[in-house]
C-alpha atoms as a PDB file:
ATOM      1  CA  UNK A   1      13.520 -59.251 -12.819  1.00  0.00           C
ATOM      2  CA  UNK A   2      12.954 -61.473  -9.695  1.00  0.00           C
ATOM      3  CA  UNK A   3      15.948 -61.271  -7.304  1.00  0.00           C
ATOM      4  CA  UNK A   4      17.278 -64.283  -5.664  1.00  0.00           C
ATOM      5  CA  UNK A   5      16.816 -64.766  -1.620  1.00  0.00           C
ATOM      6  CA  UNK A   6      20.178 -64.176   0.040  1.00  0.00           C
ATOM      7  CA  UNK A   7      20.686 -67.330   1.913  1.00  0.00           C
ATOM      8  CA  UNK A   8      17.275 -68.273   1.725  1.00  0.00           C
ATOM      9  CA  UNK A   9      15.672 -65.843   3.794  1.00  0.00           C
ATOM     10  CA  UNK A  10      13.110 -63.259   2.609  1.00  0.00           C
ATOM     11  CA  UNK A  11      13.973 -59.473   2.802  1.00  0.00           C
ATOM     12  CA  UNK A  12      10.908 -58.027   0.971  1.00  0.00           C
ATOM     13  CA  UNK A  13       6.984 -57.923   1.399  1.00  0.00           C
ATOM     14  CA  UNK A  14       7.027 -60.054  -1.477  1.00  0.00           C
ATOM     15  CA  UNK A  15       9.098 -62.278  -0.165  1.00  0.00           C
ATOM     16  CA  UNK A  16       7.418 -62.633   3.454  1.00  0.00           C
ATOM     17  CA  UNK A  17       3.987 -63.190   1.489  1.00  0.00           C
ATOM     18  CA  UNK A  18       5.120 -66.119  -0.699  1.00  0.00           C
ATOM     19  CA  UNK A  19       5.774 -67.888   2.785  1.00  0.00           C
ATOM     20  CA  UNK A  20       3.275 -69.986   4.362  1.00  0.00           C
ATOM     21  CA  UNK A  21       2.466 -69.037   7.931  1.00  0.00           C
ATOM     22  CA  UNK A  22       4.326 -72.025   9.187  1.00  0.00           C
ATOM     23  CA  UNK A  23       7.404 -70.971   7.379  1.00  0.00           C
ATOM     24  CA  UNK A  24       7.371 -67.374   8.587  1.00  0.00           C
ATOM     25  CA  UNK A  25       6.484 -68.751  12.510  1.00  0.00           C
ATOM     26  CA  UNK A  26       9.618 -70.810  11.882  1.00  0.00           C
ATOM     27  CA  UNK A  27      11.409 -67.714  10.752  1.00  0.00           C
ATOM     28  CA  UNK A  28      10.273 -66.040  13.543  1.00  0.00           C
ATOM     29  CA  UNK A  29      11.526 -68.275  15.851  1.00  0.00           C
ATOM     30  CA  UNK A  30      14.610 -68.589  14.503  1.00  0.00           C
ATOM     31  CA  UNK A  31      15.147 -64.938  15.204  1.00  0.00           C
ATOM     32  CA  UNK A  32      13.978 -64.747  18.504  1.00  0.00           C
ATOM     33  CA  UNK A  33      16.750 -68.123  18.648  1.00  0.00           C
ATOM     34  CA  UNK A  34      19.477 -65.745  16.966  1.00  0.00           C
ATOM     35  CA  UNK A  35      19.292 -63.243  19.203  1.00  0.00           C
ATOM     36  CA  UNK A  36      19.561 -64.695  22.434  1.00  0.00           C
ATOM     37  CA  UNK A  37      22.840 -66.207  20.999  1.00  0.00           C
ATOM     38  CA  UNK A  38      24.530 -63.407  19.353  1.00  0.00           C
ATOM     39  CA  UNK A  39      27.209 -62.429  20.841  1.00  0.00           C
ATOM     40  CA  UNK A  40      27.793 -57.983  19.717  1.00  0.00           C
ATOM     41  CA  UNK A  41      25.306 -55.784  20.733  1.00  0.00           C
ATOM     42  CA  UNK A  42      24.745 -54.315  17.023  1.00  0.00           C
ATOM     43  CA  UNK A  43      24.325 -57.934  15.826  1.00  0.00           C
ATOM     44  CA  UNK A  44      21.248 -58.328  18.774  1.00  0.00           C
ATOM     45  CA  UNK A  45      19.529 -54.992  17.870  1.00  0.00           C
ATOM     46  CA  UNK A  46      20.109 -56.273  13.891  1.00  0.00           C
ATOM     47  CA  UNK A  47      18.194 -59.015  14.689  1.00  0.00           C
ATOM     48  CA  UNK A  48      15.689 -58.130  16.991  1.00  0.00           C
ATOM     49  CA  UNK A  49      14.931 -55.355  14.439  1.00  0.00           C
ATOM     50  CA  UNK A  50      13.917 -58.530  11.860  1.00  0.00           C
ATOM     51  CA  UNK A  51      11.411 -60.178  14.601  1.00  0.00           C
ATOM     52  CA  UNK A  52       9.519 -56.336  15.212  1.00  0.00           C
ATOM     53  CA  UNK A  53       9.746 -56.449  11.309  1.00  0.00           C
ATOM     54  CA  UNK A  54       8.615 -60.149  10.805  1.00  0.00           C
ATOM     55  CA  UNK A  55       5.543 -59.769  13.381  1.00  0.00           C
ATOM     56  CA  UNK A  56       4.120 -56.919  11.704  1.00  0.00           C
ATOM     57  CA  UNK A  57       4.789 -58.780   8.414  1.00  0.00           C
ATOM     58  CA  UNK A  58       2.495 -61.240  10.182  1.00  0.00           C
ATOM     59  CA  UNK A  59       0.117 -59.370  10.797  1.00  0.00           C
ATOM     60  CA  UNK A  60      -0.260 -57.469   7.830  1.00  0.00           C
ATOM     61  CA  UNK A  61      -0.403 -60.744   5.874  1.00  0.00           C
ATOM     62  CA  UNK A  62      -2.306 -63.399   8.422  1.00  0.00           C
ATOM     63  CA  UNK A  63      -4.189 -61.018  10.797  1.00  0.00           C
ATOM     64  CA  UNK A  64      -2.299 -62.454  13.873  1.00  0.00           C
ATOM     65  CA  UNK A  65      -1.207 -59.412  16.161  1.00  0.00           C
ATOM     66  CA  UNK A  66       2.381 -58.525  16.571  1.00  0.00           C
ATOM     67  CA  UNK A  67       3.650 -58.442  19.862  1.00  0.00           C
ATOM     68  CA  UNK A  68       4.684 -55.496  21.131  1.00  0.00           C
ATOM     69  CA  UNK A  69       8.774 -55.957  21.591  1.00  0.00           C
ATOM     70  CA  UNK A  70      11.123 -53.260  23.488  1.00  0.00           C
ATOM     71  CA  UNK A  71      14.768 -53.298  22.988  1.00  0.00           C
ATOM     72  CA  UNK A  72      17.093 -53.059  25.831  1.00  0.00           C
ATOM     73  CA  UNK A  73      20.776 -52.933  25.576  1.00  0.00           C
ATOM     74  CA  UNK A  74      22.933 -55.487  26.081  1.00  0.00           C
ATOM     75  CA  UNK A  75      22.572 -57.160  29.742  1.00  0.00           C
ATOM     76  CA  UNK A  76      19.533 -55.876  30.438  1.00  0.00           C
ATOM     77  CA  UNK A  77      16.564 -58.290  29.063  1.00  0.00           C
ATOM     78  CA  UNK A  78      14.876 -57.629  26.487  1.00  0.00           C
ATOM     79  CA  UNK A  79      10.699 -58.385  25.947  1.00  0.00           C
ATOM     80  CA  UNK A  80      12.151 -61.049  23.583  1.00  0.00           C
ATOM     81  CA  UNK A  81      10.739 -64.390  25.159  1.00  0.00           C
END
């Protein structure tokens, strides 16, 4: 049985490899957008968790490296640029 997307975004390796690379850059980015605007410190680590994921998703798929990423708490920066 295929499962629907919540709100349109993928949560599976399926789901990431029925994207075309422009569509998971976008997604990417999108992320990286998220985060800088969140405003709870669970909701930033949430999200910067789905970039690390994304990138490696990437990778695994495209052959593009992921970046490495470091999360720092709240008010500190983090490697998210």
């Amino acid at each position: 049985m295929h499962r629907r997307r919540r709100s349109g975004v993928a949560d599976t390796e399926e789901e990431v490899a029925e994207l075309s690379l422009d569509e998971l850059n976008a997604a990417i980015g999108r992320c990286i957008e998220g985060s800088e605007r969140t405003g709870t410190g669970q909701g930033a680590k949430a999200i910067f968790k789905r970039v690390v994921w994304l990138e490696k998703m990437r990778e695994k798929i495209h052959g593009i490296p992921a970046t490495r990423r470091l999360w720092r708490r709240r008010g500190e920066q983090s490697d998210i640029e």
